[in-house]
C-alpha atoms as a PDB file:
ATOM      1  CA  UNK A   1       0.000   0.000   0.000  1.00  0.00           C
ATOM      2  CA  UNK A   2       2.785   2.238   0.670  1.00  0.00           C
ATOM      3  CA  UNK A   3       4.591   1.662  -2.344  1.00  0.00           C
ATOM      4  CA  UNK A   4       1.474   2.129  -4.329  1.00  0.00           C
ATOM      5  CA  UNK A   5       0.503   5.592  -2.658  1.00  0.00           C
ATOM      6  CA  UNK A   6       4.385   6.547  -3.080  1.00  0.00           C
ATOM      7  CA  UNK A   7       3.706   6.128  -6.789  1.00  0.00           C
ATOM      8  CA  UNK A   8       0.646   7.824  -7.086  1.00  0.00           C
ATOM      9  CA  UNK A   9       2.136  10.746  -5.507  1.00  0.00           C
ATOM     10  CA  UNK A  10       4.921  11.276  -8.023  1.00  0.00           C
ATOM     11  CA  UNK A  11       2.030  13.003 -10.262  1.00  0.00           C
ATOM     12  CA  UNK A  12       1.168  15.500  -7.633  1.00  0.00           C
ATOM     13  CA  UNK A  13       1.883  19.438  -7.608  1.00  0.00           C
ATOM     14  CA  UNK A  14       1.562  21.483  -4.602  1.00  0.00           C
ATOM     15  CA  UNK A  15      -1.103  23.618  -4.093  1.00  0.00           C
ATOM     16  CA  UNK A  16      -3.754  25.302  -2.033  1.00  0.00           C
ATOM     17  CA  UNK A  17      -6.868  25.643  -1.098  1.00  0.00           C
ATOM     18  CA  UNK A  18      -9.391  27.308   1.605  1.00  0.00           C
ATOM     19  CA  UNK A  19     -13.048  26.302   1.785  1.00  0.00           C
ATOM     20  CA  UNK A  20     -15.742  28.425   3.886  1.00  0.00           C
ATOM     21  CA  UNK A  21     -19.108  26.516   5.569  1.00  0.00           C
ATOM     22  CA  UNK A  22     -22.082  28.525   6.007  1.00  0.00           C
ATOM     23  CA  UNK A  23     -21.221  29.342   9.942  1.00  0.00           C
ATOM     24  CA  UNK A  24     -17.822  31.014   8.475  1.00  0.00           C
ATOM     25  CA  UNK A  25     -15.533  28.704   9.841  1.00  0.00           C
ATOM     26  CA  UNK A  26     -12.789  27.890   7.278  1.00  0.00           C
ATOM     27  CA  UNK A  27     -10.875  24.518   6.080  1.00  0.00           C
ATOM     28  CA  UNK A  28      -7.220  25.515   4.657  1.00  0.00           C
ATOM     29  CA  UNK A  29      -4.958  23.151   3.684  1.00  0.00           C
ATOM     30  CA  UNK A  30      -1.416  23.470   2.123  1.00  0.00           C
ATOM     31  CA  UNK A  31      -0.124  20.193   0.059  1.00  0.00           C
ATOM     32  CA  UNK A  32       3.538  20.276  -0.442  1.00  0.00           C
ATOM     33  CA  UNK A  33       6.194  18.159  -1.863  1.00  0.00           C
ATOM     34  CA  UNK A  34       8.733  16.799   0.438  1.00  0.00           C
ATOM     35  CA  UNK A  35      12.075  13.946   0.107  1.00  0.00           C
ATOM     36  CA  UNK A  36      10.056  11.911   2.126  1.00  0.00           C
ATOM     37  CA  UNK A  37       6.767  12.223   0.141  1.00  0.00           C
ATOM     38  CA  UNK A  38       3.752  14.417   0.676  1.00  0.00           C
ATOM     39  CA  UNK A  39       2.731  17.635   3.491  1.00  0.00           C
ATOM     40  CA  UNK A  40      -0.652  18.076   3.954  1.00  0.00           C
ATOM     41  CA  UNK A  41      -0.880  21.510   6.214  1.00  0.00           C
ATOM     42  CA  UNK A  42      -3.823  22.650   7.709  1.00  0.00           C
ATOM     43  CA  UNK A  43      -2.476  25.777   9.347  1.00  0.00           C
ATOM     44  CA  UNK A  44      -4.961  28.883   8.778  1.00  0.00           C
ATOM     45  CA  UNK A  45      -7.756  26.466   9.838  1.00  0.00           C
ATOM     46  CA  UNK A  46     -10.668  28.106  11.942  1.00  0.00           C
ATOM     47  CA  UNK A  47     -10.226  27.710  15.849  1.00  0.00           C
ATOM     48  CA  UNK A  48     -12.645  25.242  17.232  1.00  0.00           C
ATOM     49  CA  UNK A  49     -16.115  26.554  17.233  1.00  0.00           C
ATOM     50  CA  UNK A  50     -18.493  27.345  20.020  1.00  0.00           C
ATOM     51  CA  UNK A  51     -21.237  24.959  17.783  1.00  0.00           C
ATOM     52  CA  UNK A  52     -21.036  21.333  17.029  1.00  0.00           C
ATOM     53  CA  UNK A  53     -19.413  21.933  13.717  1.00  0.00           C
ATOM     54  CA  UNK A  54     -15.929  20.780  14.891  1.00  0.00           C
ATOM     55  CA  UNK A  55     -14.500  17.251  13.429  1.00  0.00           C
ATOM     56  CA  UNK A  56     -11.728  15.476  15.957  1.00  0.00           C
ATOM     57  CA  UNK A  57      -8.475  14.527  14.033  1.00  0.00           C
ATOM     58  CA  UNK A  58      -9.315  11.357  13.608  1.00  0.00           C
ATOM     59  CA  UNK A  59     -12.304  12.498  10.812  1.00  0.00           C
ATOM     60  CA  UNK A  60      -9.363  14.594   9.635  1.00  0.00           C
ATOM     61  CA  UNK A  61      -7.317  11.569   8.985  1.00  0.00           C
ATOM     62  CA  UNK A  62      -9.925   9.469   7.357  1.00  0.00           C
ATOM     63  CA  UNK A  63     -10.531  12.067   5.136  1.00  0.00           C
ATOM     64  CA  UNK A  64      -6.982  12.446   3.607  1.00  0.00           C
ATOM     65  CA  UNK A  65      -6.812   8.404   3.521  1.00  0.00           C
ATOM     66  CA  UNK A  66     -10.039   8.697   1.521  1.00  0.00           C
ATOM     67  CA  UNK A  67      -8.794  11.422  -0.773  1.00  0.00           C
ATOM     68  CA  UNK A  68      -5.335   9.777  -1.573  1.00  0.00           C
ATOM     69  CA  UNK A  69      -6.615   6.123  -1.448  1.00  0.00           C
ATOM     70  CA  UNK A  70      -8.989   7.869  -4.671  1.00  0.00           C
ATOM     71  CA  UNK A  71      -5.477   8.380  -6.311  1.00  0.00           C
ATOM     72  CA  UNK A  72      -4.716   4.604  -6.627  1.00  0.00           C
ATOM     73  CA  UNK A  73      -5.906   2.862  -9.555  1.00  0.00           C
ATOM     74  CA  UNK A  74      -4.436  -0.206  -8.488  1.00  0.00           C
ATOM     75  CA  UNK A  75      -6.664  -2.972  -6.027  1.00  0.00           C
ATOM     76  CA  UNK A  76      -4.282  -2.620  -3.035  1.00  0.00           C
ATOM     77  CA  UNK A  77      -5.585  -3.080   1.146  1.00  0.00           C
ATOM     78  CA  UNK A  78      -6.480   0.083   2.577  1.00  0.00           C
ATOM     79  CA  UNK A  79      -4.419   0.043   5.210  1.00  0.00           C
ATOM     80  CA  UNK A  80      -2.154   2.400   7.539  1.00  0.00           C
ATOM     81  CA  UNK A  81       0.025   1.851   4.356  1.00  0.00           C
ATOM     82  CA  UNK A  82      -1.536   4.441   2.441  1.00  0.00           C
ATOM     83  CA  UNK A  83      -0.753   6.953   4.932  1.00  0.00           C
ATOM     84  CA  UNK A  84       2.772   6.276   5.345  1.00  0.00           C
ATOM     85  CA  UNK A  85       4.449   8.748   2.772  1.00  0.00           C
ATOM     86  CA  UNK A  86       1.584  11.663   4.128  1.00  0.00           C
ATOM     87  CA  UNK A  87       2.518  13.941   6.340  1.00  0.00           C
ATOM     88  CA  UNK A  88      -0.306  15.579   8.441  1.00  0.00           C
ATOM     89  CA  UNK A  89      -0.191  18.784  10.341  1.00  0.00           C
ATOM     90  CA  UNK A  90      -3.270  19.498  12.309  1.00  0.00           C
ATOM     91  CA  UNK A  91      -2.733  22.560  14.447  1.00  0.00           C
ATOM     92  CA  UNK A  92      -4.822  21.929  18.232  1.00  0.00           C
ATOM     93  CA  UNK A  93      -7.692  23.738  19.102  1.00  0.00           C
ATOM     94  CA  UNK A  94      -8.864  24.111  15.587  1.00  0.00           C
ATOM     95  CA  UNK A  95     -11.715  22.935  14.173  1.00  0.00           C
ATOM     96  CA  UNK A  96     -10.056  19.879  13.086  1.00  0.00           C
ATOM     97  CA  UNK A  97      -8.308  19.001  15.817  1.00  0.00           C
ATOM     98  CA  UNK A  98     -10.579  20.228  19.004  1.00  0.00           C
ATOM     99  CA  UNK A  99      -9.902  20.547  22.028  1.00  0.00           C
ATOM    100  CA  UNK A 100     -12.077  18.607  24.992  1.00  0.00           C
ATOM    101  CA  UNK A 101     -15.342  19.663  25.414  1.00  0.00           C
ATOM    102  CA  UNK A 102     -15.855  20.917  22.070  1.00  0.00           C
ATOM    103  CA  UNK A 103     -19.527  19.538  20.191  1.00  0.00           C
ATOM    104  CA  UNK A 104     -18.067  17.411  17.273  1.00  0.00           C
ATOM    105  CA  UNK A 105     -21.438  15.627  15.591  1.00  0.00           C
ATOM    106  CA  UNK A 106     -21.262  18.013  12.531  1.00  0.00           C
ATOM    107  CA  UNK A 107     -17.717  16.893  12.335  1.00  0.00           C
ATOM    108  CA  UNK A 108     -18.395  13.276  10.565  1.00  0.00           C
ATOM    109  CA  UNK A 109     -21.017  14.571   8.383  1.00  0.00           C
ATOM    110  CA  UNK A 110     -20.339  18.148   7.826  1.00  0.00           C
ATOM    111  CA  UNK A 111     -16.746  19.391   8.757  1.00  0.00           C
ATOM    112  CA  UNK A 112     -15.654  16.086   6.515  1.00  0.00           C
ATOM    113  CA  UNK A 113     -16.899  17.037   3.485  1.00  0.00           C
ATOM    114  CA  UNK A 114     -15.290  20.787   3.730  1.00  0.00           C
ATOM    115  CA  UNK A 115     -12.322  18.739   4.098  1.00  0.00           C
ATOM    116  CA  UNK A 116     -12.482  16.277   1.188  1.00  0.00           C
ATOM    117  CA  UNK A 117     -13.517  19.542  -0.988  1.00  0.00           C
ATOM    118  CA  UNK A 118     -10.352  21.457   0.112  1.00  0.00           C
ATOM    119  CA  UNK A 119      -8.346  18.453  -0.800  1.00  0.00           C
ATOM    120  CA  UNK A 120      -9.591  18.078  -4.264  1.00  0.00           C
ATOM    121  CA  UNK A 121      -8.978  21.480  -4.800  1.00  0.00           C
ATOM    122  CA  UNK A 122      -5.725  21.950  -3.776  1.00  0.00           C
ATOM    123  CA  UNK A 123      -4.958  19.099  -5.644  1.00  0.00           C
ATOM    124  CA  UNK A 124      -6.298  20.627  -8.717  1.00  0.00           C
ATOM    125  CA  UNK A 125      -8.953  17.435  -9.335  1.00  0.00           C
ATOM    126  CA  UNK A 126     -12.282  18.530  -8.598  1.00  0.00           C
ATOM    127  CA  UNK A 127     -14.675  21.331  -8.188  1.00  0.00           C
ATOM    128  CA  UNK A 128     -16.685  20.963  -4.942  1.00  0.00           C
ATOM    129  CA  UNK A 129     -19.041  18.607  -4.660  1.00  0.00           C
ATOM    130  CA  UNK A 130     -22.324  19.645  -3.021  1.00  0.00           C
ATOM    131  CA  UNK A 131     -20.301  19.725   0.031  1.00  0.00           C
ATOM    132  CA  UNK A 132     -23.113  18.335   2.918  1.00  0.00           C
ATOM    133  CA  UNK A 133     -24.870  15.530   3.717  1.00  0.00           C
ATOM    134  CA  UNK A 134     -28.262  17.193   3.875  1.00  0.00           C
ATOM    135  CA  UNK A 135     -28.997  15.256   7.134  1.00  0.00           C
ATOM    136  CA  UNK A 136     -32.839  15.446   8.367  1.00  0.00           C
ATOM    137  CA  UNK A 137     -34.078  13.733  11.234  1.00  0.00           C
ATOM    138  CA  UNK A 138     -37.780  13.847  12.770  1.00  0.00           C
ATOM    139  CA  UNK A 139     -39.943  12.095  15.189  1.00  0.00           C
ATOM    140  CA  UNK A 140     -42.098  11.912  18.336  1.00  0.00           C
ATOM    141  CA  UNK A 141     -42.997  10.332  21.372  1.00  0.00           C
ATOM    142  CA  UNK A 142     -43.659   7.043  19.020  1.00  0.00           C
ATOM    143  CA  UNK A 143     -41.659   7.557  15.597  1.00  0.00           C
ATOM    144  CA  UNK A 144     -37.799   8.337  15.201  1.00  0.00           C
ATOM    145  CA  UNK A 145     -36.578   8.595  11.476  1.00  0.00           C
ATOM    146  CA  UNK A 146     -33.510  10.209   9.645  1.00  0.00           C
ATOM    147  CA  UNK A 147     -31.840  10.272   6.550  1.00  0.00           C
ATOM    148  CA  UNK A 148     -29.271  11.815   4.385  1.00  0.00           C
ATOM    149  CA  UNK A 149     -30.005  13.344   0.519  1.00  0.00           C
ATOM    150  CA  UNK A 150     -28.032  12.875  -2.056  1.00  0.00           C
ATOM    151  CA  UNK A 151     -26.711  16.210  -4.145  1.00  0.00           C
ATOM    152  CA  UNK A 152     -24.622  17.016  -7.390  1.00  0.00           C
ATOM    153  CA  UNK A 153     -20.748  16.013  -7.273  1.00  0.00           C
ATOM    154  CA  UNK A 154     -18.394  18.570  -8.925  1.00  0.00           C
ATOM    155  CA  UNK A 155     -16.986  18.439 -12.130  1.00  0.00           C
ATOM    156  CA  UNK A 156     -13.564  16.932 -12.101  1.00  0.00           C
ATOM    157  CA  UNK A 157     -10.745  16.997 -14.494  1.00  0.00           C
ATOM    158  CA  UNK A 158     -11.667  13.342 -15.997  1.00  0.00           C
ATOM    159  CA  UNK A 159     -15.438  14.004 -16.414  1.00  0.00           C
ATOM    160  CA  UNK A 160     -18.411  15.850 -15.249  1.00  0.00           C
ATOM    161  CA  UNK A 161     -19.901  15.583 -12.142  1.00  0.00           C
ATOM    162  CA  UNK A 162     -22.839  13.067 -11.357  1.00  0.00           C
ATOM    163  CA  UNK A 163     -25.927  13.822 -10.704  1.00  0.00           C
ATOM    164  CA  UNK A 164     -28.223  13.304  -7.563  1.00  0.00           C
ATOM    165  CA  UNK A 165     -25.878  10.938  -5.421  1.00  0.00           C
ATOM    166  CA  UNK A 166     -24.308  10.163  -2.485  1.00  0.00           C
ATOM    167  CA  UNK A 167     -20.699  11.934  -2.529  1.00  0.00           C
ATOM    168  CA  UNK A 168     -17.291  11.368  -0.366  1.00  0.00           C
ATOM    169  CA  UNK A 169     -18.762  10.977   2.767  1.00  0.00           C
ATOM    170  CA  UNK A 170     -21.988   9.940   2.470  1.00  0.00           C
ATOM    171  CA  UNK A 171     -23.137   6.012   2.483  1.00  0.00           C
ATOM    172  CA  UNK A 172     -26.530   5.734   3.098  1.00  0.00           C
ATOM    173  CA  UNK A 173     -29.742   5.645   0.912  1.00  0.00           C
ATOM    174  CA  UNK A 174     -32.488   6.513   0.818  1.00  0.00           C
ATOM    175  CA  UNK A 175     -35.509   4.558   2.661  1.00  0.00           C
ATOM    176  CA  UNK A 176     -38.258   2.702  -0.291  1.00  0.00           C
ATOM    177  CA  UNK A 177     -41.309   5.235  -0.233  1.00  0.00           C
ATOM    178  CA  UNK A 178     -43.283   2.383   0.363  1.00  0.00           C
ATOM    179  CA  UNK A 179     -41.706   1.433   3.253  1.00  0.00           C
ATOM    180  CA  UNK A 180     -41.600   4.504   4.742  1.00  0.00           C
ATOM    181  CA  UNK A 181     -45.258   5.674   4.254  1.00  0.00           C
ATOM    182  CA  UNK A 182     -46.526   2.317   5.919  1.00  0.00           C
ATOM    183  CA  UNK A 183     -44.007   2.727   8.826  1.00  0.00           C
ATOM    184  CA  UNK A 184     -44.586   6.263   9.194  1.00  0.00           C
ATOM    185  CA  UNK A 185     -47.368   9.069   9.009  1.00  0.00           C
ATOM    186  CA  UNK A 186     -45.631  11.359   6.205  1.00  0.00           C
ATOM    187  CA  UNK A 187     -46.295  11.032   2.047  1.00  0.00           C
ATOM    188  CA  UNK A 188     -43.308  11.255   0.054  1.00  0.00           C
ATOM    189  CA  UNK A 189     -44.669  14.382  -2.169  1.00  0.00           C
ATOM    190  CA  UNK A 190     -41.547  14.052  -4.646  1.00  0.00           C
ATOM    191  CA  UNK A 191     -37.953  13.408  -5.303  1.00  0.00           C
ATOM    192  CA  UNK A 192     -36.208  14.357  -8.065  1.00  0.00           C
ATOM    193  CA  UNK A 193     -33.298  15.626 -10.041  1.00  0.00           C
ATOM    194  CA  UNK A 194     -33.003  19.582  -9.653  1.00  0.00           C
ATOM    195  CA  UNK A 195     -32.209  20.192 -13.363  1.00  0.00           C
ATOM    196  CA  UNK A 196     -29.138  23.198 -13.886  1.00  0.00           C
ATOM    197  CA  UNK A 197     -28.150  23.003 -10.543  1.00  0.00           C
ATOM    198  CA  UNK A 198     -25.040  21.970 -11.386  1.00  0.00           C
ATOM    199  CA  UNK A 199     -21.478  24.992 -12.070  1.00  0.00           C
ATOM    200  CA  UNK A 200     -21.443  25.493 -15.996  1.00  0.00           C
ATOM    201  CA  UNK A 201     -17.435  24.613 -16.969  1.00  0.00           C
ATOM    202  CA  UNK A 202     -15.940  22.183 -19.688  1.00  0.00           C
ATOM    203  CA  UNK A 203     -16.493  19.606 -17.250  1.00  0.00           C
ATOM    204  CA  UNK A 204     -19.935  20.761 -15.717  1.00  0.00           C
ATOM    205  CA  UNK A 205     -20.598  19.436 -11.987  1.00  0.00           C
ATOM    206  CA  UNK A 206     -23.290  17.121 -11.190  1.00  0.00           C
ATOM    207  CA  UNK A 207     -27.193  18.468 -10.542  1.00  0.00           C
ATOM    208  CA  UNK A 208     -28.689  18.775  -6.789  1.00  0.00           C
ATOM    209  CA  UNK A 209     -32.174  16.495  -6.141  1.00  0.00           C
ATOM    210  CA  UNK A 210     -35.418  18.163  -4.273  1.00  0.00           C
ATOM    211  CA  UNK A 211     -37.289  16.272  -1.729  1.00  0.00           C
ATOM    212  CA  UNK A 212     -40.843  17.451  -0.201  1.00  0.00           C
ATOM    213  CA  UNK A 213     -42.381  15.146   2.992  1.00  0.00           C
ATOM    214  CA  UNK A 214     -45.803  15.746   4.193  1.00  0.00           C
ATOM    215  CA  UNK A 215     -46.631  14.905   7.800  1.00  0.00           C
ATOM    216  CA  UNK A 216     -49.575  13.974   9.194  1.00  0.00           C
ATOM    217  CA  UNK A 217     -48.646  14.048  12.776  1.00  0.00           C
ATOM    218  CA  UNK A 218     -46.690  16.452  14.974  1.00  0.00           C
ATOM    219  CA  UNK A 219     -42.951  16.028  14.659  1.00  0.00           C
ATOM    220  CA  UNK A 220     -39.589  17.859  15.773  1.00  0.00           C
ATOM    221  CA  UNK A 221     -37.607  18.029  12.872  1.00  0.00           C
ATOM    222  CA  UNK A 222     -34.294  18.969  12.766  1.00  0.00           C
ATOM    223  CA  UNK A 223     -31.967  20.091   9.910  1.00  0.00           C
ATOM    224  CA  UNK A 224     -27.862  19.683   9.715  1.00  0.00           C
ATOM    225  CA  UNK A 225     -26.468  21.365   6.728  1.00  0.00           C
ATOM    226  CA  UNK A 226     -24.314  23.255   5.262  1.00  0.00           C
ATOM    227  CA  UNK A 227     -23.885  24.937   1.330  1.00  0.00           C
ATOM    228  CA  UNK A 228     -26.621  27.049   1.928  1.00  0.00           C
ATOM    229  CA  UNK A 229     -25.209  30.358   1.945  1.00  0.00           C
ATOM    230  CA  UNK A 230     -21.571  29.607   0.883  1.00  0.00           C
ATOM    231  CA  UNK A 231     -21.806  28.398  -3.002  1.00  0.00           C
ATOM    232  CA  UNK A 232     -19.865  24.852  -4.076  1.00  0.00           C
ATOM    233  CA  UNK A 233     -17.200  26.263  -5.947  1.00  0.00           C
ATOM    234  CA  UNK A 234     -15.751  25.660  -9.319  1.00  0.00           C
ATOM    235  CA  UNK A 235     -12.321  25.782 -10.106  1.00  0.00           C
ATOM    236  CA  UNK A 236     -10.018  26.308 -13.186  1.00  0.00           C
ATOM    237  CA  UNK A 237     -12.652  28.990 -14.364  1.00  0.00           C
ATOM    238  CA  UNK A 238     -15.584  26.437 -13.640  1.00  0.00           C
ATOM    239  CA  UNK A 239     -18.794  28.125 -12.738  1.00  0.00           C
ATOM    240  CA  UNK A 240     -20.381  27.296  -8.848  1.00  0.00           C
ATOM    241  CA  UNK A 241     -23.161  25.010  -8.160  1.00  0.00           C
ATOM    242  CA  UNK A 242     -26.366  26.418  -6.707  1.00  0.00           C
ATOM    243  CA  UNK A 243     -26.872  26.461  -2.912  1.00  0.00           C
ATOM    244  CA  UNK A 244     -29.198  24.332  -1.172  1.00  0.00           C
ATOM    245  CA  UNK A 245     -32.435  25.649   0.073  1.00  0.00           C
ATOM    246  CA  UNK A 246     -34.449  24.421   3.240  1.00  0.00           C
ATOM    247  CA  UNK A 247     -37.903  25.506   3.822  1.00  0.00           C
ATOM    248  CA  UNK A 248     -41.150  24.610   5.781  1.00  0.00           C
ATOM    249  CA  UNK A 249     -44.477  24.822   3.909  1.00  0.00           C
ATOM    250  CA  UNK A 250     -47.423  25.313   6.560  1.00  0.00           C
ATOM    251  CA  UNK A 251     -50.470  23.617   6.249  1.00  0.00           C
ATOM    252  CA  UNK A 252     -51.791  26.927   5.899  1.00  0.00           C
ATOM    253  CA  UNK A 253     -49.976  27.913   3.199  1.00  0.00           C
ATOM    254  CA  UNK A 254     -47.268  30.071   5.073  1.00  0.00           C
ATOM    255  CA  UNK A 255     -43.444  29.454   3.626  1.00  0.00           C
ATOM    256  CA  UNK A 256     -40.988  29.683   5.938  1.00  0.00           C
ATOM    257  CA  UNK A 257     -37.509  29.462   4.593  1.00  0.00           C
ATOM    258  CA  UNK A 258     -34.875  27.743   6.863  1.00  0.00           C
ATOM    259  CA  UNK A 259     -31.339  28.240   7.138  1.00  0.00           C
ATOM    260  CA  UNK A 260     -28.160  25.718   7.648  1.00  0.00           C
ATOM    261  CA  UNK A 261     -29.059  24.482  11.002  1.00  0.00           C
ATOM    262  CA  UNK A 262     -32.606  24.308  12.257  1.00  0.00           C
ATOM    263  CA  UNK A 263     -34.820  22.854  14.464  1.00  0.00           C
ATOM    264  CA  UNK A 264     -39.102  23.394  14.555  1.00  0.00           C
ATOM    265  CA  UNK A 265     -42.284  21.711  15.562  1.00  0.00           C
ATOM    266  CA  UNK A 266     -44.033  20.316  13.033  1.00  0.00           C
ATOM    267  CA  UNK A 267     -47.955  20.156  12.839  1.00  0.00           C
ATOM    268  CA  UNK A 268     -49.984  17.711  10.862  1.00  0.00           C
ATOM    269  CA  UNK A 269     -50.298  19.010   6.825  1.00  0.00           C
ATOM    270  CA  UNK A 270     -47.008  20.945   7.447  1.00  0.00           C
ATOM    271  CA  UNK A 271     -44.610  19.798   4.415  1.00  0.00           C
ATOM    272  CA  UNK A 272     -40.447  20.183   4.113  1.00  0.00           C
ATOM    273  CA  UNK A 273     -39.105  20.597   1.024  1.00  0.00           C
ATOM    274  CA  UNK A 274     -35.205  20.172   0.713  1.00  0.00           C
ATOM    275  CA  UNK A 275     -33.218  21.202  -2.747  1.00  0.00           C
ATOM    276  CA  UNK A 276     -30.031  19.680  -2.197  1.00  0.00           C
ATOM    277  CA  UNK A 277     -26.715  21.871  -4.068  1.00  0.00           C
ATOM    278  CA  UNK A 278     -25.463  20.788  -7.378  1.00  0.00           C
ATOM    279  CA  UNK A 279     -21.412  20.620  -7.843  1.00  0.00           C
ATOM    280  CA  UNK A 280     -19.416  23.031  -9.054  1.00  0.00           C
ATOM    281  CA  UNK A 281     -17.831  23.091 -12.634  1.00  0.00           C
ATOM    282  CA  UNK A 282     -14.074  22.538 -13.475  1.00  0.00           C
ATOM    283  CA  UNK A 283     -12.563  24.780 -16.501  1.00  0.00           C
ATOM    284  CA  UNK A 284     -13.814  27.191 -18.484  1.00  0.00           C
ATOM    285  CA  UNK A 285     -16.218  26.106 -21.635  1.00  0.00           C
ATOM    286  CA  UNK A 286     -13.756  27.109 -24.248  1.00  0.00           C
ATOM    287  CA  UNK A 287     -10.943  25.859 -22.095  1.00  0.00           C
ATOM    288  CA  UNK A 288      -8.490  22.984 -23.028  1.00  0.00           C
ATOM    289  CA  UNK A 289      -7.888  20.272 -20.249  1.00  0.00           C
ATOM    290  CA  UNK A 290      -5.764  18.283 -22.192  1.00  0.00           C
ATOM    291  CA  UNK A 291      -3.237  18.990 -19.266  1.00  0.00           C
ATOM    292  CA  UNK A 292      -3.697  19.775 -15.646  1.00  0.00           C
END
């Protein structure tokens, strides 16, 4: 595994990259070329942050192995290998490397994802991918539910992105609609593929997907997000993705929109309707990518 990452790493340039989340807390990371293989630095990182979007260095970790292992077109064990020739600098008390008692559950799902899309574009590989797991949970006294949604992945320098899937981080799918209307009292109103969501580039990133659930008993629901005021960005003069968009649509008719991070009551008739963000786009349209 070594040997193979060692190998891989012979095509890589440094670079740099810095990648905002909608609270304003900040991912840098500086890749650099060393004798003994590669420096990933994360000085310039946010400090740790008073809200649960902090990720301990351990999500840090799993994040570069995920990255580099993607570099690897060879069937090798993922093992502590891969790291070997990597070089990690995590500076404490930032948000990727907290100190005790900071709130890290945003870290897996969130923080992650800013640092997979900080990698990729530092490495000069990939436009952002929709950059959040869109995670929604809900329930009562009686029900308990939760699930991720898919979004657009960015355009890369291989290909455009995909559209309306799970990216980087992500692993789950979606519950059958038929399963969960019998097991549950919401409707499934509709999920689908938000068309031109995706950055405009020579390689255009992938489009978002819009889900809308009905209830038809009282709920909590909360929302953990993130690309919903900071835009996935495109890179080598690719365009950005569209944000995401929360809202809640009252029985009565009243829209409220909601932002990153949220947490209501929900009455029976209420609906939420979640457009996930599309990927952003790598090079400009009339731009060659023969070489990176």
């Amino acid at each position: 595994a070594a040997a193979a990452m060692r190998t891989a790493l012979c095509e890589i340039r440094d670079g740099e990259a810095c990648v905002e989340m909608d609270n304003g807390a900040r991912v840098q990371v500086a890749i650099r070329r060393t004798a003994a293989g590669v420096r990933l630095d994360f000085t310039g990182t946010s400090p740790q942050q008073a809200d649960n979007f902090n990720a301990p260095a351990s999500i840090c970790r799993a994040a570069v192995l995920y990255v580099f292992r993607t570099l690897i077109d060879d069937d090798i064990p993922l093992n502590d290998g891969c790291l070997e020739p990597l070089e990690l600098v995590v500076p404490p008390g930032t948000l990727l490397n907290p100190r005790y008692p900071a709130a890290v559950v945003a870290g897996n799902v969130e923080v992650s994802q800013a640092v997979v899309d900080a990698l990729y574009a530092a490495l000069g590989l990939q436009a952002a991918s929709q950059g959040t797991m869109n995670n929604v949970s809900f329930g009562n006294d009686k029900y308990q539910y939760y699930e991720t949604l898919a979004g657009g992945t960015g355009g890369g320098r291989d290909g455009p992105g995909a559209d309306a899937v799970h990216s980087h981080m992500t692993n789950s799918r979606l519950t059958d609609p038929e399963v969960l209307e019998s097991r549950f009292p919401v409707r499934v109103e509709r999920t689908a593929i938000r068309q031109g969501s995706g950055g405009g580039g020579r390689h255009p990133g992938g489009s978002g997907m819009f889900r809308r659930l009905r209830f038809l008993e009282s709920m909590t629901l909360s929302l953990l997000t993130n690309r919903r005021r900071v835009v996935p960005f495109g890179i080598r003069g690719g365009q950005a993705g569209a944000c995401g968009i929360n809202r809640l649509i009252r029985a009565d008719g009243e829209v409220l929109e909601l932002a990153h991070v949220a947490k209501l009551e929900i009455r029976p008739g209420d609906a939420l309707e979640i457009a996930t963000p599309g990927g952003g786009g790598y090079g400009a349209d009339n731009q060659s990518l023969t070489a990176c």
